[in-house]
Protein backbone atom coordinates (compact mmCIF):
# COMPACT_ATOMS: atom_id res chain seq x y z
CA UNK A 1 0.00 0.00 0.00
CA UNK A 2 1.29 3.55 -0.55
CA UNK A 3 2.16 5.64 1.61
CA UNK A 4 0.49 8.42 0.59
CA UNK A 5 -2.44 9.39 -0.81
CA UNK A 6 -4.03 9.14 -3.98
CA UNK A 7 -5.90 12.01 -5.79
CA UNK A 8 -9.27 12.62 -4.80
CA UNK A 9 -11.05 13.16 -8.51
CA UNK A 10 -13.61 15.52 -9.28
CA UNK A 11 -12.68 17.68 -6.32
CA UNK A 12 -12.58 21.49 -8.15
CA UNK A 13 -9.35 22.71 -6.69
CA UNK A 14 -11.21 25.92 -6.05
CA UNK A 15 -13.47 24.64 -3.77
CA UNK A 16 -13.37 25.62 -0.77
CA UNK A 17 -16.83 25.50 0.83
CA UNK A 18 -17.71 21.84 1.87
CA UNK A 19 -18.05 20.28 5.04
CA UNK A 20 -16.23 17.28 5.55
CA UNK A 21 -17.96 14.40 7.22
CA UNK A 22 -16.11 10.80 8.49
CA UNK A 23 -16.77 8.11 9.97
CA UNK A 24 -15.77 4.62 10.31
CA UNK A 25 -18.16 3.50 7.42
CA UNK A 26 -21.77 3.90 6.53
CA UNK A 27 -22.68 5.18 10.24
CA UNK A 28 -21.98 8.65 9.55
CA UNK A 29 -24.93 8.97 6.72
CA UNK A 30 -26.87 9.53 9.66
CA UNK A 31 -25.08 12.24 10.08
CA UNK A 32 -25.27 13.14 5.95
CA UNK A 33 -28.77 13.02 5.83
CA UNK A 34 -29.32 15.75 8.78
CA UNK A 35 -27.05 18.22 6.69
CA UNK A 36 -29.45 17.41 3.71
CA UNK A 37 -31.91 18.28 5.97
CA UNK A 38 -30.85 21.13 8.24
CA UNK A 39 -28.32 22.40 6.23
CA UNK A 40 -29.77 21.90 1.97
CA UNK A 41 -27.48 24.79 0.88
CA UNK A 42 -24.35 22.97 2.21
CA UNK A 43 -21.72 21.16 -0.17
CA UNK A 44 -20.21 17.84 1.62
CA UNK A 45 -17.36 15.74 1.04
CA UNK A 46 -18.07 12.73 2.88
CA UNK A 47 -14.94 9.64 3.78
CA UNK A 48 -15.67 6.62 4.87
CA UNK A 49 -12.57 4.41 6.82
CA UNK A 50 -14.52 1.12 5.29
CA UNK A 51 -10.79 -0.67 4.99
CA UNK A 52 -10.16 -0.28 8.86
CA UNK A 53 -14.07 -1.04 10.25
CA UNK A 54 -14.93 -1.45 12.70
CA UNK A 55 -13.36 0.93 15.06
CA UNK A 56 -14.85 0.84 18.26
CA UNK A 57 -12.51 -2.43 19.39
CA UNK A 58 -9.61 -0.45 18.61
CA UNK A 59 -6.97 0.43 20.91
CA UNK A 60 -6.79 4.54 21.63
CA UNK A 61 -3.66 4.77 19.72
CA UNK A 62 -5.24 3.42 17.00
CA UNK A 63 -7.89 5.47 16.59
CA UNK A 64 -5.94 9.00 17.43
CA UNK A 65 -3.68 7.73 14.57
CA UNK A 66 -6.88 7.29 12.21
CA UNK A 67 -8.55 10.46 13.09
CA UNK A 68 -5.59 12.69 12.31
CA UNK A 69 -4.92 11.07 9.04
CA UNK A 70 -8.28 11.25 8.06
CA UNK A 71 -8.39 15.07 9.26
CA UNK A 72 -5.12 15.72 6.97
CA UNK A 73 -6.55 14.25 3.96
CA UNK A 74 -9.44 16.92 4.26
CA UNK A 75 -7.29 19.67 5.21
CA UNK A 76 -5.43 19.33 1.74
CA UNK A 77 -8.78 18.81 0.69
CA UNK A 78 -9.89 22.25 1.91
CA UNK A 79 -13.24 21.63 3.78
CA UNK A 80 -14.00 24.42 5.54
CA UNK A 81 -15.39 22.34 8.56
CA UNK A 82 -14.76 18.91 9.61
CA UNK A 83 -17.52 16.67 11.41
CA UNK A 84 -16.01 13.71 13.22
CA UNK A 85 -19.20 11.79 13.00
CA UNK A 86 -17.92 8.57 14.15
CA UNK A 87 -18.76 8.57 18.47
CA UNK A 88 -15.89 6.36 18.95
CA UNK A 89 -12.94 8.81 17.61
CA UNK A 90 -15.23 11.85 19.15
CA UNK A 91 -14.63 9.96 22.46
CA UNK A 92 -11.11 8.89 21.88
CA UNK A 93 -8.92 11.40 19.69
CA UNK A 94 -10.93 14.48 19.33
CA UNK A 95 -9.96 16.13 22.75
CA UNK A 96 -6.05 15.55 21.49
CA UNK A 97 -6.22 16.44 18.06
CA UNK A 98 -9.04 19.17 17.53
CA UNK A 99 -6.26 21.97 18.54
CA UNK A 100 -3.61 20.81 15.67
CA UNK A 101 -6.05 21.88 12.58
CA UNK A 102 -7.31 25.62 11.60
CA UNK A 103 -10.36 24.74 11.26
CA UNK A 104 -13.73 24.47 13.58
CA UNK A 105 -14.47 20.17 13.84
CA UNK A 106 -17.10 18.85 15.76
CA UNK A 107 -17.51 15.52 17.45
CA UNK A 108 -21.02 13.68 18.16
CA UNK A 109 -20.56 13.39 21.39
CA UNK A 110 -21.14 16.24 23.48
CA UNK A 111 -24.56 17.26 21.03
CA UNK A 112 -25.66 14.04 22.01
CA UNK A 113 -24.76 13.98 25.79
CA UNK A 114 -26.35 17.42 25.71
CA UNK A 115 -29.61 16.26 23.60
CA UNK A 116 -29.74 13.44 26.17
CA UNK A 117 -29.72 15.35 29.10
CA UNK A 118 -32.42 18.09 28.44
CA UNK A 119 -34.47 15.07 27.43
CA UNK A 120 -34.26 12.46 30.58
CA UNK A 121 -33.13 11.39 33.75
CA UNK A 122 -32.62 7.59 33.22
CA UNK A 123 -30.60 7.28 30.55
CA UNK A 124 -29.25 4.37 28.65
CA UNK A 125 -26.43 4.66 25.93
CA UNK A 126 -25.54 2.37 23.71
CA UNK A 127 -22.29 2.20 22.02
CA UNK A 128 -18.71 0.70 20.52
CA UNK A 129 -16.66 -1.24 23.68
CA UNK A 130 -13.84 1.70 23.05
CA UNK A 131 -16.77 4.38 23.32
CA UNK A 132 -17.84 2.92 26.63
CA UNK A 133 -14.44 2.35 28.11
CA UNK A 134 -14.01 6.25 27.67
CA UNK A 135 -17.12 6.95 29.42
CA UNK A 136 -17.51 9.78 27.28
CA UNK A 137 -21.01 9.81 27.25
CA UNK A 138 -21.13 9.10 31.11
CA UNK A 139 -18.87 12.04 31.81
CA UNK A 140 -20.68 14.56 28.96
CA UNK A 141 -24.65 14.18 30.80
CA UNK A 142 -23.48 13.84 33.93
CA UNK A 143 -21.99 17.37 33.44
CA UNK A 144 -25.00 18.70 31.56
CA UNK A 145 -27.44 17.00 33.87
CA UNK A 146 -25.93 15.78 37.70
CA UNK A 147 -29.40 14.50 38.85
CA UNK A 148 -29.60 12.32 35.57
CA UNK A 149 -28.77 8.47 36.18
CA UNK A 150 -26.66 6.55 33.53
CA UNK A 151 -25.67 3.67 32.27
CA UNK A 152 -24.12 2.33 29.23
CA UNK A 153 -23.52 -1.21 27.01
CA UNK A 154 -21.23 -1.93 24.80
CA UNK A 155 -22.38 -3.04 22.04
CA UNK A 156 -19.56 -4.70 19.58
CA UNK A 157 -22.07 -6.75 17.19
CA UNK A 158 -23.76 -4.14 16.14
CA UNK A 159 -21.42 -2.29 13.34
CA UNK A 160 -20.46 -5.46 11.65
CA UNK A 161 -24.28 -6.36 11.56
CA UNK A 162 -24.83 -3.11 9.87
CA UNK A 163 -21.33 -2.99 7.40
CA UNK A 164 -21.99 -6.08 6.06
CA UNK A 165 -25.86 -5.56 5.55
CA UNK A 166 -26.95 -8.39 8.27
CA UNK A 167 -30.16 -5.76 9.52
CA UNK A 168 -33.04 -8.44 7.84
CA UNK A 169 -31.53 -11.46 9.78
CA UNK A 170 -33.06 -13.18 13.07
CA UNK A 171 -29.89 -13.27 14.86
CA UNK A 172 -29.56 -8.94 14.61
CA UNK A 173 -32.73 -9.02 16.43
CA UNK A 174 -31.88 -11.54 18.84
CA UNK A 175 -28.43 -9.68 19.71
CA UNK A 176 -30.18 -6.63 20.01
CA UNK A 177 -32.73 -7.60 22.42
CA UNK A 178 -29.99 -9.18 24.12
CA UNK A 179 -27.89 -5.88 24.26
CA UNK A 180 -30.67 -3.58 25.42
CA UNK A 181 -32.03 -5.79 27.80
CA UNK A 182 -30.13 -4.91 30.91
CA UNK A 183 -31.32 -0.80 30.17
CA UNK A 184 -35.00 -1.94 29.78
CA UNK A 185 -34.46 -3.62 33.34
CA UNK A 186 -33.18 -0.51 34.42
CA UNK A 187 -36.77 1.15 33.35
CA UNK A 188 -34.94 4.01 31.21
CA UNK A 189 -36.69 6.86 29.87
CA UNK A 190 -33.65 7.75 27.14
CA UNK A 191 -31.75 5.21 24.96
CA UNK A 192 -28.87 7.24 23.29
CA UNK A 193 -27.51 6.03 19.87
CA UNK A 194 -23.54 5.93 21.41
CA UNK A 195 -22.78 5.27 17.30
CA UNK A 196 -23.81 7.03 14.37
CA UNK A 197 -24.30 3.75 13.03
CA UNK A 198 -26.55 2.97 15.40
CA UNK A 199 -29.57 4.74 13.60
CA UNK A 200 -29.89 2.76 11.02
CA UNK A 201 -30.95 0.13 13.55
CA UNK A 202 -34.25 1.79 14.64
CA UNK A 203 -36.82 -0.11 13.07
CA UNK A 204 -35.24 -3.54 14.49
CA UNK A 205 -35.10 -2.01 17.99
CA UNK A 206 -38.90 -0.20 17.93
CA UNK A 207 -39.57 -3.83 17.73
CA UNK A 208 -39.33 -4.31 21.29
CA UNK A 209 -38.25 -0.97 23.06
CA UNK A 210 -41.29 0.44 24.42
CA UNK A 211 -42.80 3.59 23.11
CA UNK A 212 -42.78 5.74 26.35
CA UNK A 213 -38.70 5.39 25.84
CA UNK A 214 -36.95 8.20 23.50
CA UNK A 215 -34.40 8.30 21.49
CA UNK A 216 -31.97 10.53 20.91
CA UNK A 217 -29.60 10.88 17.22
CA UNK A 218 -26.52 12.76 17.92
CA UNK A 219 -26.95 13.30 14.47
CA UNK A 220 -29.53 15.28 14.84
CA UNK A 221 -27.79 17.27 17.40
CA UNK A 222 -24.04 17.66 16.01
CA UNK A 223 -25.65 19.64 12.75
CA UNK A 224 -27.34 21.74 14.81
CA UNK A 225 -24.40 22.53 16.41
CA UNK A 226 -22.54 22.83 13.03
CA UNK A 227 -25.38 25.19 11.75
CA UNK A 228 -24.72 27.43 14.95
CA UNK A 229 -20.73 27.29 14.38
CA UNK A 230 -21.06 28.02 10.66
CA UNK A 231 -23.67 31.09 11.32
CA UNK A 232 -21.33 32.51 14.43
CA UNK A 233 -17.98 31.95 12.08
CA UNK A 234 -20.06 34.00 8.92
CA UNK A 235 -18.59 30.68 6.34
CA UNK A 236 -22.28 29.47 5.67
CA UNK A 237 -22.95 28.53 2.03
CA UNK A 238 -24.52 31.52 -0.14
CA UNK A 239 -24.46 29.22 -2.95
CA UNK A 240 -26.73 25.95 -4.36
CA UNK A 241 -24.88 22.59 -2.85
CA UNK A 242 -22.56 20.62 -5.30
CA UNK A 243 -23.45 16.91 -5.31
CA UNK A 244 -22.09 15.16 -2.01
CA UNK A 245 -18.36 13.55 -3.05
CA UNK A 246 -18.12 10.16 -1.59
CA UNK A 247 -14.60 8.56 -1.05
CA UNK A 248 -14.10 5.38 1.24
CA UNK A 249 -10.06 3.83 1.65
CA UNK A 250 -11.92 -0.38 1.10
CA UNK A 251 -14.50 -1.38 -1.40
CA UNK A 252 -16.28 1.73 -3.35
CA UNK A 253 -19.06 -0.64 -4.94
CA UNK A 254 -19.37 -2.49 -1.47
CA UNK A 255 -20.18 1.27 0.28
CA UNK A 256 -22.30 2.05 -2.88
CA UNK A 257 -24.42 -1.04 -2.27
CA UNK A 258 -25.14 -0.81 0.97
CA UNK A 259 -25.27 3.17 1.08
CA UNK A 260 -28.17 3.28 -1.20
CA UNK A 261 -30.79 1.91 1.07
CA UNK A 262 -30.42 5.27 3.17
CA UNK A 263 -30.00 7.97 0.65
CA UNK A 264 -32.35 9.21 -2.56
CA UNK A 265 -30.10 7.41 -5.15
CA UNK A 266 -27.30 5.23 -5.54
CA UNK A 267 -23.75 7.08 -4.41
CA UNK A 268 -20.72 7.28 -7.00
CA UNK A 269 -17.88 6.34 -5.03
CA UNK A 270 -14.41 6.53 -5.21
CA UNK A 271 -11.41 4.82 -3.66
CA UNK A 272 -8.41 7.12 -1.50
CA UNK A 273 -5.84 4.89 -0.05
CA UNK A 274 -4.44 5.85 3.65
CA UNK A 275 -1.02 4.80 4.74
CA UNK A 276 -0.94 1.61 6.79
CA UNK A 277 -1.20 1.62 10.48
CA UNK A 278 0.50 -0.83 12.59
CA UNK A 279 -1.25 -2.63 15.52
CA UNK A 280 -0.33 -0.47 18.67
């Protein structure tokens, strides 16, 4: 593999008014589909790490290695505004990286801690093992919220299920119910999605998770948050959005097939290759 990387085609080199958006794989299209949303006038460049999921049974080093080659490959990409929309790097590299980059990024995890906390007092989160072994979350609404009770599972099945397009079989709803379990016992009023891949999982879960219990998308709350950032720093789009650019470092047709059940048409992807990372 080469140990740089490749051109990114059909990027205008003049471009300098997209939002970059990462994530591990096809979790942050959660994340996509708010800024199509929220945010209709705003171009995105979007990179899925689909040759390194999943990340959230990763070591720390691992993933702060990731994250900044991920956010230098945008920089020379000149997004204006990087969204780190994968919870486990939010949790794990994000504090030690956000201050080497000129530019404003945003994590998922303290718009969802937030969103979480205005919303209940028993709160379950679910999330990657690394996500969980951070306590993030835990940390995030017990700040916003001390009277709020919390507690979190790890939930390692659940990306894998989801990457390799496993949502229709018996045994994802059998490990899900498995999963939440322990929260519902705890009588929660809040489930958090601790993983932006986690989303895509709703209609399996409303299955069985009562309907007094909310959820909360960080999604939903980290482009909010982005809308506010790029309003206060006056680099909001004044022009129509360019098509969304999608690059992934594995299998472009793999992402394109399984993308397309969550957006209006069928992606065209192309391939970046990152340098290698050796096992910490």
């Amino acid at each position: 593999m080469q140990d740089r990387f490749t051109p990114t085609p059909q990027i205008p080199s003049d471009e300098i008014s997209r939002i970059g958006v990462f994530d591990s794989g096809v979790g942050g299209l959660t994340v996509l589909q708010e800024i199509y949303r929220q945010l209709p006038h705003e171009s995105v460049l979007y990179f899925g790490d689909t040759a390194r999921v999943p990340y959230g049974t990763r070591s720390a080093a691992e993933i702060i290695k990731f994250t900044r080659q991920t956010l230098d490959w945008m920089v020379s990409q000149r997004v204006k505004m990087a969204i780190v929309a994968c919870n486990t790097s939010s949790a794990l590299a994000l504090d030690t990286v956000r201050d080497e980059y000129d530019l404003p990024i945003l994590g998922v995890v303290l718009p969802g801690a937030r969103a979480a906390a205005r919303q209940g007092q028993r709160i379950g989160v679910i999330a990657t093992p690394a996500t969980v072994a951070s306590n993030a979350y835990l940390t995030a609404i017990g700040e916003a919220n001390p009277h709020a009770e919390v507690w979190q599972v790890a939930c390692p099945e659940f990306v894998p299920a989801i990457e390799n397009n496993r949502l229709a079989e018996p045994s994802t709803l059998a490990i899900a119910k498995e999963y939440l379990q322990p929260l519902l016992a705890r009588s929660i009023d809040t489930l958090v999605y601790g993983c932006t891949h986690y989303p895509h999982l709703e209609p399996i879960l409303r299955k069985f998770v009562p309907e007094s219990i909310s959820f909360v998308n960080p999604a939903i709350a980290v482009v909010t948050a982005a809308a506010k950032e790029l309003n206060l720093l006056g680099i909001h789009s004044r022009r129509p959005a360019q098509p969304t650019t999608f690059v992934v470092s594995g299998d472009p047709a793999q992402f394109a097939q399984l993308a397309t059940q969550w957006l209006p048409a069928r992606p065209v992807v192309e391939q970046i290759v990152l340098p290698t990372v050796p096992v910490a």
